[in-house]
ModelCIF file with pLDDT and N, C-alpha, C, O atoms, coordinates in Angstrom:
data_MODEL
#
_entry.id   MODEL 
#
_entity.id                         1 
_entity.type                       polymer 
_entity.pdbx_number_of_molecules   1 
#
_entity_poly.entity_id                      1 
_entity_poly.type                           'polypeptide(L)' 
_entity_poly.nstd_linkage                   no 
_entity_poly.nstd_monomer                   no 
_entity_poly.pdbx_seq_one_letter_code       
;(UNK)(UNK)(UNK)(UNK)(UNK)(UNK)(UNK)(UNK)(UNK)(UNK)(UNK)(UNK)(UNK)(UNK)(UNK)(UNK)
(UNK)(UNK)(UNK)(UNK)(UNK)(UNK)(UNK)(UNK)(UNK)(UNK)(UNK)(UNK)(UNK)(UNK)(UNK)(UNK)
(UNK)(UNK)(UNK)(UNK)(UNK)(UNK)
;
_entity_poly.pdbx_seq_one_letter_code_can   XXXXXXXXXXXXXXXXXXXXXXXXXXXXXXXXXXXXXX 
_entity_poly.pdbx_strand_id                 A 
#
loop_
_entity_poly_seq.entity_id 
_entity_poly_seq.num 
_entity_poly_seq.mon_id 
_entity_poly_seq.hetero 
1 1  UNK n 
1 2  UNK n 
1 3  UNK n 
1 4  UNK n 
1 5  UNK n 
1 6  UNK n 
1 7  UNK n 
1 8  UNK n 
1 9  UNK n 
1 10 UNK n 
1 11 UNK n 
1 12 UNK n 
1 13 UNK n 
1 14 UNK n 
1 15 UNK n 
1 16 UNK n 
1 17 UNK n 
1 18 UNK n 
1 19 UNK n 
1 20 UNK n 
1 21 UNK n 
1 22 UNK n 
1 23 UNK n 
1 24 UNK n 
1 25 UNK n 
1 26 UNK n 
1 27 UNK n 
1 28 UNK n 
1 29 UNK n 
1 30 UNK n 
1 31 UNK n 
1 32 UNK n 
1 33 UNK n 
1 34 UNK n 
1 35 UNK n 
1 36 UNK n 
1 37 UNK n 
1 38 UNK n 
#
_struct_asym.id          A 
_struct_asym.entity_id   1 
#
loop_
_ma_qa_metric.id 
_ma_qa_metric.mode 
_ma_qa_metric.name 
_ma_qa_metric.software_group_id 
_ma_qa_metric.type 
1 global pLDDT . pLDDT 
2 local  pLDDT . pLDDT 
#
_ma_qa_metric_global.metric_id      1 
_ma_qa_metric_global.metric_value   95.21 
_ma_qa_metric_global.model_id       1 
_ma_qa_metric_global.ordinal_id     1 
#
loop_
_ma_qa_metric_local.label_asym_id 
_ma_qa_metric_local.label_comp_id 
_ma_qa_metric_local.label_seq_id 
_ma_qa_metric_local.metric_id 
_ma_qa_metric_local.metric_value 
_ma_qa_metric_local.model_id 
_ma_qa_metric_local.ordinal_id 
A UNK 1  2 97.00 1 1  
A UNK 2  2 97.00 1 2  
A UNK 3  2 97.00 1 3  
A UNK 4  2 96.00 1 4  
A UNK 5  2 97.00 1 5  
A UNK 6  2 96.00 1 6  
A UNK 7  2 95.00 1 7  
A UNK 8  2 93.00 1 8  
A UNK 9  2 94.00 1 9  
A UNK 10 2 93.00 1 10 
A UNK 11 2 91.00 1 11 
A UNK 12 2 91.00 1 12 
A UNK 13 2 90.00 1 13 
A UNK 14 2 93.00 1 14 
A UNK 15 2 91.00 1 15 
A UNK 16 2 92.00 1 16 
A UNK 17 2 93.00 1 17 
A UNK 18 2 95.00 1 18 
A UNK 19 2 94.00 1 19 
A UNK 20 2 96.00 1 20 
A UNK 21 2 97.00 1 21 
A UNK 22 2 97.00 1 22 
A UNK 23 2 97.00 1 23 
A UNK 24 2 97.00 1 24 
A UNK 25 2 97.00 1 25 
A UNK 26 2 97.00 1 26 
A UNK 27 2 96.00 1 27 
A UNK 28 2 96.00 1 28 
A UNK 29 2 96.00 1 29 
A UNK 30 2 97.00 1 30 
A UNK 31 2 96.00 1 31 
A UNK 32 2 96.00 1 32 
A UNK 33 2 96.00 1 33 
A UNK 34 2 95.00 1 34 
A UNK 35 2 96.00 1 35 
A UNK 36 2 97.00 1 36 
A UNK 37 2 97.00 1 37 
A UNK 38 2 97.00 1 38 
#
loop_
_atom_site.group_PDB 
_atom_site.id 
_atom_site.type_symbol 
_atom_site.label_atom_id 
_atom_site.label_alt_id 
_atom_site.label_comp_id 
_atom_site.label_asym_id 
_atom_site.label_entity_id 
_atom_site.label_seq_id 
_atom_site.pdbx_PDB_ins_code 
_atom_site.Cartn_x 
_atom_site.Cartn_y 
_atom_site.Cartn_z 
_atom_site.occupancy 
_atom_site.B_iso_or_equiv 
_atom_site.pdbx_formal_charge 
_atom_site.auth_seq_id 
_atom_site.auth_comp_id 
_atom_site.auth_asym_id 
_atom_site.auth_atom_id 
_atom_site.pdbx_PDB_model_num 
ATOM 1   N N  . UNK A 1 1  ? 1.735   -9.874  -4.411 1.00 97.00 ? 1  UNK A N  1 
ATOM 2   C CA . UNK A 1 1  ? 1.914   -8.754  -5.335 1.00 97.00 ? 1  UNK A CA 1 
ATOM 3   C C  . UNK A 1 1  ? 1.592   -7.437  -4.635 1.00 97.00 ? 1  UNK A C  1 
ATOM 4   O O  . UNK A 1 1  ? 2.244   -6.421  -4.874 1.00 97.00 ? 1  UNK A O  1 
ATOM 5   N N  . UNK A 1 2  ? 0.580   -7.464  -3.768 1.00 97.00 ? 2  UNK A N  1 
ATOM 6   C CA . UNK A 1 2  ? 0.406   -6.069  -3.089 1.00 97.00 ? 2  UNK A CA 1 
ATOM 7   C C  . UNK A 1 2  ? 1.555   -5.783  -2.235 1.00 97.00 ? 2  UNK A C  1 
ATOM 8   O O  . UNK A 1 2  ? 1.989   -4.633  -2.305 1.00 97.00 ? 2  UNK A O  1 
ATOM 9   N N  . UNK A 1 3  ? 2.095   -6.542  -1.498 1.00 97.00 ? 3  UNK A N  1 
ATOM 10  C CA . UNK A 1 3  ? 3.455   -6.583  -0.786 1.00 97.00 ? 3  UNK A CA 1 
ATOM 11  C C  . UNK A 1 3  ? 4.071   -5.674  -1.786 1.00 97.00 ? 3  UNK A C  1 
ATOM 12  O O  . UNK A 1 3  ? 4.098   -4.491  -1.449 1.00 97.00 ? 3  UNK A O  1 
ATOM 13  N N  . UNK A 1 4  ? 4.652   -6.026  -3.130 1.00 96.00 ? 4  UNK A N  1 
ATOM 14  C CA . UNK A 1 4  ? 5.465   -5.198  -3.739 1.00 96.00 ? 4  UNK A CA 1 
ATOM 15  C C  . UNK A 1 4  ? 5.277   -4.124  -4.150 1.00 96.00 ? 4  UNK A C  1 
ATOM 16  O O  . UNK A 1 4  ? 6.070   -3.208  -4.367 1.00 96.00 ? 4  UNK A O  1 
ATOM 17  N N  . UNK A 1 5  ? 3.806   -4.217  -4.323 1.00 97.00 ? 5  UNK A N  1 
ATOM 18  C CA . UNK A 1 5  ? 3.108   -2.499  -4.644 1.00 97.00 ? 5  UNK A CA 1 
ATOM 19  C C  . UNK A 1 5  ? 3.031   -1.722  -3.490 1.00 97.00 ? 5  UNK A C  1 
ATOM 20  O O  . UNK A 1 5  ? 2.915   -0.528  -3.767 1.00 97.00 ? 5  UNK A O  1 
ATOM 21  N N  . UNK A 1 6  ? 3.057   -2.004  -2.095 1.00 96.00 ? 6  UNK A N  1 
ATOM 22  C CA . UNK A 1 6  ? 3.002   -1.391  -1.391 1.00 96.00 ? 6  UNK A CA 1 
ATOM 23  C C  . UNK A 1 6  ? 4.895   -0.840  -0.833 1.00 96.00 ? 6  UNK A C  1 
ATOM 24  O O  . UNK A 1 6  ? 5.192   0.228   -0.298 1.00 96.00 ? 6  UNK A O  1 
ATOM 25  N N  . UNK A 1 7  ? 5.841   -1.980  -1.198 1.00 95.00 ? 7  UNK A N  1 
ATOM 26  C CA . UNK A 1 7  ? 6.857   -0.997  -1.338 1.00 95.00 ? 7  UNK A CA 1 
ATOM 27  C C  . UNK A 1 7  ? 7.332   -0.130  -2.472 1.00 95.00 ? 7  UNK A C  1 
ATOM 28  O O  . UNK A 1 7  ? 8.044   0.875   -2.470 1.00 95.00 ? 7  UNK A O  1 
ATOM 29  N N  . UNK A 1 8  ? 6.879   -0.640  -3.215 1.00 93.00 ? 8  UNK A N  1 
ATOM 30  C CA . UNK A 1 8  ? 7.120   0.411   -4.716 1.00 93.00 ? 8  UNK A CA 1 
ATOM 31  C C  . UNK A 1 8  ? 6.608   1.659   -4.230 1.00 93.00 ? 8  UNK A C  1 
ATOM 32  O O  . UNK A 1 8  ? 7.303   2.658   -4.409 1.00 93.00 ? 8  UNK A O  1 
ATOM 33  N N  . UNK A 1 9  ? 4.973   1.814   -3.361 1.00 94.00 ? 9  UNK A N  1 
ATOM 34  C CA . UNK A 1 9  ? 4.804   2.949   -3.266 1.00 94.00 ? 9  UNK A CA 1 
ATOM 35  C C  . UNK A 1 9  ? 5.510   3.733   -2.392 1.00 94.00 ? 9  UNK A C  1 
ATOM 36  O O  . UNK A 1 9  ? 5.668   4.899   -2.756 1.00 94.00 ? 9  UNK A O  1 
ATOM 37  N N  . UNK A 1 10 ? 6.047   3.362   -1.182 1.00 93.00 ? 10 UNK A N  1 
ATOM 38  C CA . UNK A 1 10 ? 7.431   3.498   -0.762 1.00 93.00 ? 10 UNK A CA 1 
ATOM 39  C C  . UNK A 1 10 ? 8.672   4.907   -1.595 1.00 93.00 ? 10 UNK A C  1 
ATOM 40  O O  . UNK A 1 10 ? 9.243   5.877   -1.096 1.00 93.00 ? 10 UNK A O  1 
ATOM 41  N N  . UNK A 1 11 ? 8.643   4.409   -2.852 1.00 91.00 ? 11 UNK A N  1 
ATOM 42  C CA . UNK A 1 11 ? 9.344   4.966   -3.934 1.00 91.00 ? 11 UNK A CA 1 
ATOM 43  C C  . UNK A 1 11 ? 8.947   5.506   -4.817 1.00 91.00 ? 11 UNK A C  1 
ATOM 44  O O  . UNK A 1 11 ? 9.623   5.467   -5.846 1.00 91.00 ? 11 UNK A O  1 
ATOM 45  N N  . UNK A 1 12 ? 7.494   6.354   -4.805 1.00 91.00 ? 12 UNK A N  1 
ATOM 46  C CA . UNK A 1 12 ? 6.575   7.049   -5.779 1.00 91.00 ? 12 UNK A CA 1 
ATOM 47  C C  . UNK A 1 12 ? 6.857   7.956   -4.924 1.00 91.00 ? 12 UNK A C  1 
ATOM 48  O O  . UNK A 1 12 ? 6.973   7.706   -3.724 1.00 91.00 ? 12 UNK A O  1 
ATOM 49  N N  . UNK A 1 13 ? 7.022   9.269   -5.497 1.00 90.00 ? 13 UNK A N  1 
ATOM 50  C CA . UNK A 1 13 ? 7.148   10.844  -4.834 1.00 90.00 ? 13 UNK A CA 1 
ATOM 51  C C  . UNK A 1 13 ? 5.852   10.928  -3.707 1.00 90.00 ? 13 UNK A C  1 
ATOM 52  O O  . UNK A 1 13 ? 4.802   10.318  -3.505 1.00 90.00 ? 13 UNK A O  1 
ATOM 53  N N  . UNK A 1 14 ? 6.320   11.642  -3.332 1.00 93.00 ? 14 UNK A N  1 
ATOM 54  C CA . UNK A 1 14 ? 5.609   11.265  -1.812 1.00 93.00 ? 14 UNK A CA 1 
ATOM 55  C C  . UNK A 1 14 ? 4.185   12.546  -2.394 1.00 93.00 ? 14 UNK A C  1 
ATOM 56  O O  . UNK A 1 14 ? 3.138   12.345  -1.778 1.00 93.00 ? 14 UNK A O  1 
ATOM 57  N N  . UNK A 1 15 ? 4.122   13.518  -3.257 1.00 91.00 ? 15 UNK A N  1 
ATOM 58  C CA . UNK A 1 15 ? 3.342   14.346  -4.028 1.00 91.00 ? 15 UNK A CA 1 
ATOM 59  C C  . UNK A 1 15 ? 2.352   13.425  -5.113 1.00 91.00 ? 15 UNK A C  1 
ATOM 60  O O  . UNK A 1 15 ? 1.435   13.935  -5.756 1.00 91.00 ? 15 UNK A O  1 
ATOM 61  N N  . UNK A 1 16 ? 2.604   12.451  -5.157 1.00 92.00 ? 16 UNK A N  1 
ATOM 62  C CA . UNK A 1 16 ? 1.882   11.688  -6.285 1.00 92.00 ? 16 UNK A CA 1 
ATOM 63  C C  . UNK A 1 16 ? 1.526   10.196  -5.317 1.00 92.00 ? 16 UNK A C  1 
ATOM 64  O O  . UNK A 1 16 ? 1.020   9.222   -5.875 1.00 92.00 ? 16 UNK A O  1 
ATOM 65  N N  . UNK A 1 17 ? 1.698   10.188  -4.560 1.00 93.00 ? 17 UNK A N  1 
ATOM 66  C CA . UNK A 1 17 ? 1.773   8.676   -3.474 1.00 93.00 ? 17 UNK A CA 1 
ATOM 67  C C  . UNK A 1 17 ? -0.213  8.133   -3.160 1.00 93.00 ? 17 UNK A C  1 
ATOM 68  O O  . UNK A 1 17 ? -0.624  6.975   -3.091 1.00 93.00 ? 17 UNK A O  1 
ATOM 69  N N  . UNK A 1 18 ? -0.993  9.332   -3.042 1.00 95.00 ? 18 UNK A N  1 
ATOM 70  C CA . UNK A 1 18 ? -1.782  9.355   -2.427 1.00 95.00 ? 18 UNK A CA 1 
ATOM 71  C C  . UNK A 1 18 ? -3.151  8.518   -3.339 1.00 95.00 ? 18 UNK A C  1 
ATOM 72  O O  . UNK A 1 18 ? -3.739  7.595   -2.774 1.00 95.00 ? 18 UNK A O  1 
ATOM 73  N N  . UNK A 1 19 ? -3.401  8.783   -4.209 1.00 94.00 ? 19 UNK A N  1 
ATOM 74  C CA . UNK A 1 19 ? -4.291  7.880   -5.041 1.00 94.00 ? 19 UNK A CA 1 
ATOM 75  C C  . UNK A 1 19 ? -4.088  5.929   -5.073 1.00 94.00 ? 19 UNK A C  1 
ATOM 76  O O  . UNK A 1 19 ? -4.927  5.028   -5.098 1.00 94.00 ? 19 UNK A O  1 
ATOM 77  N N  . UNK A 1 20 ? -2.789  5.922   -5.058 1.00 96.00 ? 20 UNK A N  1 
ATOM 78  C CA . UNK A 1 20 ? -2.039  4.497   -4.627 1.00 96.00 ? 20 UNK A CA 1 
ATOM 79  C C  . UNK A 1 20 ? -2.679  3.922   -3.408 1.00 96.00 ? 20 UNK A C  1 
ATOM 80  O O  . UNK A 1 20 ? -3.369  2.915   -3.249 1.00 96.00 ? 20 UNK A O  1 
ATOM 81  N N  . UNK A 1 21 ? -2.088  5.207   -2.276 1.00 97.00 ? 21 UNK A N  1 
ATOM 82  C CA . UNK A 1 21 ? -2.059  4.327   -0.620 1.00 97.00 ? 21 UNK A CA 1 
ATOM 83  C C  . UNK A 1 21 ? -3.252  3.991   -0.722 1.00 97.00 ? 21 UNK A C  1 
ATOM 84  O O  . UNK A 1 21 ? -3.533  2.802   -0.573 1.00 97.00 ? 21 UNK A O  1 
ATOM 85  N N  . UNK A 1 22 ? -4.681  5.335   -1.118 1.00 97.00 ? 22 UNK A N  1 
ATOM 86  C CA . UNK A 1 22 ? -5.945  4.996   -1.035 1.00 97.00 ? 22 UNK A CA 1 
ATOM 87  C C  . UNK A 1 22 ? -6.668  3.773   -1.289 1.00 97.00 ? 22 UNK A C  1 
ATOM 88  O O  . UNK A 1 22 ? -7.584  3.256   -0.650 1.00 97.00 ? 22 UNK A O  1 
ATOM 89  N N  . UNK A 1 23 ? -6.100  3.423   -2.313 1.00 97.00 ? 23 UNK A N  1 
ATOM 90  C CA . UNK A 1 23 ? -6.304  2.011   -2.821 1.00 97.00 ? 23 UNK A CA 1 
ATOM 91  C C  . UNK A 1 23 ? -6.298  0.791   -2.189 1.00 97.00 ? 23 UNK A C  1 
ATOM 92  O O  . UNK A 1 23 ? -7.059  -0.175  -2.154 1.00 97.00 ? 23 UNK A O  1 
ATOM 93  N N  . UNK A 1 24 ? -4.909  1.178   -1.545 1.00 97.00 ? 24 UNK A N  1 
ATOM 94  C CA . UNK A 1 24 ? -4.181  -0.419  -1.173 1.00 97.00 ? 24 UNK A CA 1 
ATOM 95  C C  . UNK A 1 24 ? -4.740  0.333   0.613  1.00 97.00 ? 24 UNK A C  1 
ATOM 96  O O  . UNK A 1 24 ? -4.133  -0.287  1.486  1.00 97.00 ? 24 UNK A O  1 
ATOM 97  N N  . UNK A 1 25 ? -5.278  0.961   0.963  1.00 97.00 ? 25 UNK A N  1 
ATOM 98  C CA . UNK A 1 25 ? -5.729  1.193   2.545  1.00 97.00 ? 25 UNK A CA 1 
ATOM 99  C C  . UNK A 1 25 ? -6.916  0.524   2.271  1.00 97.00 ? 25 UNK A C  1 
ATOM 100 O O  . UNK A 1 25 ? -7.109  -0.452  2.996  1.00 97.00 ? 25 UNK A O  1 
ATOM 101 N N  . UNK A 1 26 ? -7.750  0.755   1.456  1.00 97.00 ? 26 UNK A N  1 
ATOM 102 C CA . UNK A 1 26 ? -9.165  0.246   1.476  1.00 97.00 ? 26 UNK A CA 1 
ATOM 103 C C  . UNK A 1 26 ? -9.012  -1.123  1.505  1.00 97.00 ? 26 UNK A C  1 
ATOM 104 O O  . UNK A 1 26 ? -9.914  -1.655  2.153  1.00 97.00 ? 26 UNK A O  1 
ATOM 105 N N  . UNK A 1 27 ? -8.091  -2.003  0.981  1.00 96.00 ? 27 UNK A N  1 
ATOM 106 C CA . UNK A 1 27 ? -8.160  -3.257  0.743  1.00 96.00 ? 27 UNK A CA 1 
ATOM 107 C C  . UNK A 1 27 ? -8.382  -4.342  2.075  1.00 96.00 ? 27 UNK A C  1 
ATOM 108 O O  . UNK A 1 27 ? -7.508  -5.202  2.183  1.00 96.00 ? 27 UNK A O  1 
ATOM 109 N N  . UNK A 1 28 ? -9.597  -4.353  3.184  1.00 96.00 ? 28 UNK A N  1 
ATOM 110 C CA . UNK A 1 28 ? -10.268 -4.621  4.259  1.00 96.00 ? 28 UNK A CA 1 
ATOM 111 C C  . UNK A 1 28 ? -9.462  -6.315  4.663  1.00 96.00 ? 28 UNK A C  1 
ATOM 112 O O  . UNK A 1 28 ? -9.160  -6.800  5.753  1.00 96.00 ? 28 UNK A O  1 
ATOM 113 N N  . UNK A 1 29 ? -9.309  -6.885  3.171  1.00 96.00 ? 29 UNK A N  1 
ATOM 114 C CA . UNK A 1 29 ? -8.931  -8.242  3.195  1.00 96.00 ? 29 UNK A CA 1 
ATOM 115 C C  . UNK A 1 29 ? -7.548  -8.546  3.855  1.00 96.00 ? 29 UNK A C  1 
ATOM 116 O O  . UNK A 1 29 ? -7.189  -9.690  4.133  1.00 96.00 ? 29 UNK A O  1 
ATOM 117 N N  . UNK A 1 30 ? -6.701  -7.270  4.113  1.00 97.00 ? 30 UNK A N  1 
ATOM 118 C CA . UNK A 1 30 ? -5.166  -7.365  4.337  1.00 97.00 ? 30 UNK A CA 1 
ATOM 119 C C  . UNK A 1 30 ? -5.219  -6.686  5.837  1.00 97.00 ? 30 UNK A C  1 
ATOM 120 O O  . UNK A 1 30 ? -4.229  -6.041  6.182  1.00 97.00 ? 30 UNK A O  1 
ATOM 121 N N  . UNK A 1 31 ? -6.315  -6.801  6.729  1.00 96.00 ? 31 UNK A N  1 
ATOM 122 C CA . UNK A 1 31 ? -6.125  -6.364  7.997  1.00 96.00 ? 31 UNK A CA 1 
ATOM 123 C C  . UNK A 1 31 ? -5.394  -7.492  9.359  1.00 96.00 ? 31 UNK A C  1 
ATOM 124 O O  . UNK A 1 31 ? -4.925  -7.237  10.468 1.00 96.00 ? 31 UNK A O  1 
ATOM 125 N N  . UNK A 1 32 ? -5.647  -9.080  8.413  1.00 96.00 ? 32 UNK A N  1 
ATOM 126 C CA . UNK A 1 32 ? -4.993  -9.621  9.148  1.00 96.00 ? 32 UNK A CA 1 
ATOM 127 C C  . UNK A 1 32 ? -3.640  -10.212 9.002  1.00 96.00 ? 32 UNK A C  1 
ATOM 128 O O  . UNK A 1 32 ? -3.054  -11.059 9.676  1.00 96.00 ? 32 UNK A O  1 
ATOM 129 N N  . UNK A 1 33 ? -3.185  -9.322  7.596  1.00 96.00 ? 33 UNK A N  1 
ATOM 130 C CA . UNK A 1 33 ? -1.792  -10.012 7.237  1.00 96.00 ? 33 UNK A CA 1 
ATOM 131 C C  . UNK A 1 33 ? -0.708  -9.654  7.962  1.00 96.00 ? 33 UNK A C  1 
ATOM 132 O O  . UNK A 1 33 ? -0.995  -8.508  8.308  1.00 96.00 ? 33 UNK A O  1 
ATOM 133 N N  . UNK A 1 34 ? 0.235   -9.879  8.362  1.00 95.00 ? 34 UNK A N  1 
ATOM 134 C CA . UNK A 1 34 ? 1.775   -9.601  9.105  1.00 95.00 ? 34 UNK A CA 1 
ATOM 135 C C  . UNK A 1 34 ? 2.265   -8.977  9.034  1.00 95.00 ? 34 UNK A C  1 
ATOM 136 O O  . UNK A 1 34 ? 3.083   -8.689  9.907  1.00 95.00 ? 34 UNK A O  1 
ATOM 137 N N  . UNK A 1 35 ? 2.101   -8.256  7.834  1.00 96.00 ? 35 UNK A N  1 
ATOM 138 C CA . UNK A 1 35 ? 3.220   -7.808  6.561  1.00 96.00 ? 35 UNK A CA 1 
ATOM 139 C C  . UNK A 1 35 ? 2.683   -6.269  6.511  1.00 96.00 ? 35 UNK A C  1 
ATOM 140 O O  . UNK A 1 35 ? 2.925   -5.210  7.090  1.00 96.00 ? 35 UNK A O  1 
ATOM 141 N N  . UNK A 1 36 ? 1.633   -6.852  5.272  1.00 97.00 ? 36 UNK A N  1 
ATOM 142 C CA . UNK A 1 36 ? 0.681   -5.931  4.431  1.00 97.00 ? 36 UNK A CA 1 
ATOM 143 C C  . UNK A 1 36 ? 0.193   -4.352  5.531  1.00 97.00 ? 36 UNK A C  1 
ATOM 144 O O  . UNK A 1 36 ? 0.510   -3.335  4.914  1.00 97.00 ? 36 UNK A O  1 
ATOM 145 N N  . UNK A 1 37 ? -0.243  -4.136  6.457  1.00 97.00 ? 37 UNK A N  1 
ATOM 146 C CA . UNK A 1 37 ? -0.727  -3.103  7.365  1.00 97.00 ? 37 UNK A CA 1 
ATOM 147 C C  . UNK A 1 37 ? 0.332   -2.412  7.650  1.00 97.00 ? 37 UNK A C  1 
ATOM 148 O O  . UNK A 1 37 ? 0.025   -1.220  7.644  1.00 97.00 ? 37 UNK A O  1 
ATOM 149 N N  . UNK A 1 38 ? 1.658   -2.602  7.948  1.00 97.00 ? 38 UNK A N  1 
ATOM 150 C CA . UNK A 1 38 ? 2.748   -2.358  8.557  1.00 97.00 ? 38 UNK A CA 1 
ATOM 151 C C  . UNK A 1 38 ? 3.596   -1.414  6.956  1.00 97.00 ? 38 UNK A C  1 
ATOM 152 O O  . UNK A 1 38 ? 4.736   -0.958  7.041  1.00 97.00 ? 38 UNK A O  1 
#
């Protein structure tokens, strides 16, 4: 599910994006995923 939230945010105005990324950057647990960092 973060996979998709992280491209959805992708598609949130890039003016409103930032409370999102913050979120999903902190998330420490997704530093070793494939995907998720990228």
């Amino acid at each position: 599910v973060r996979l998709y939230l992280a491209s959805a945010a992708q598609r949130v105005p890039v003016t409103m994006r930032a409370p999102l990324l913050k979120v999903l950057l902190a998330r420490v647990e997704d530093a070793n995923d494939p995907n998720l960092p990228l």
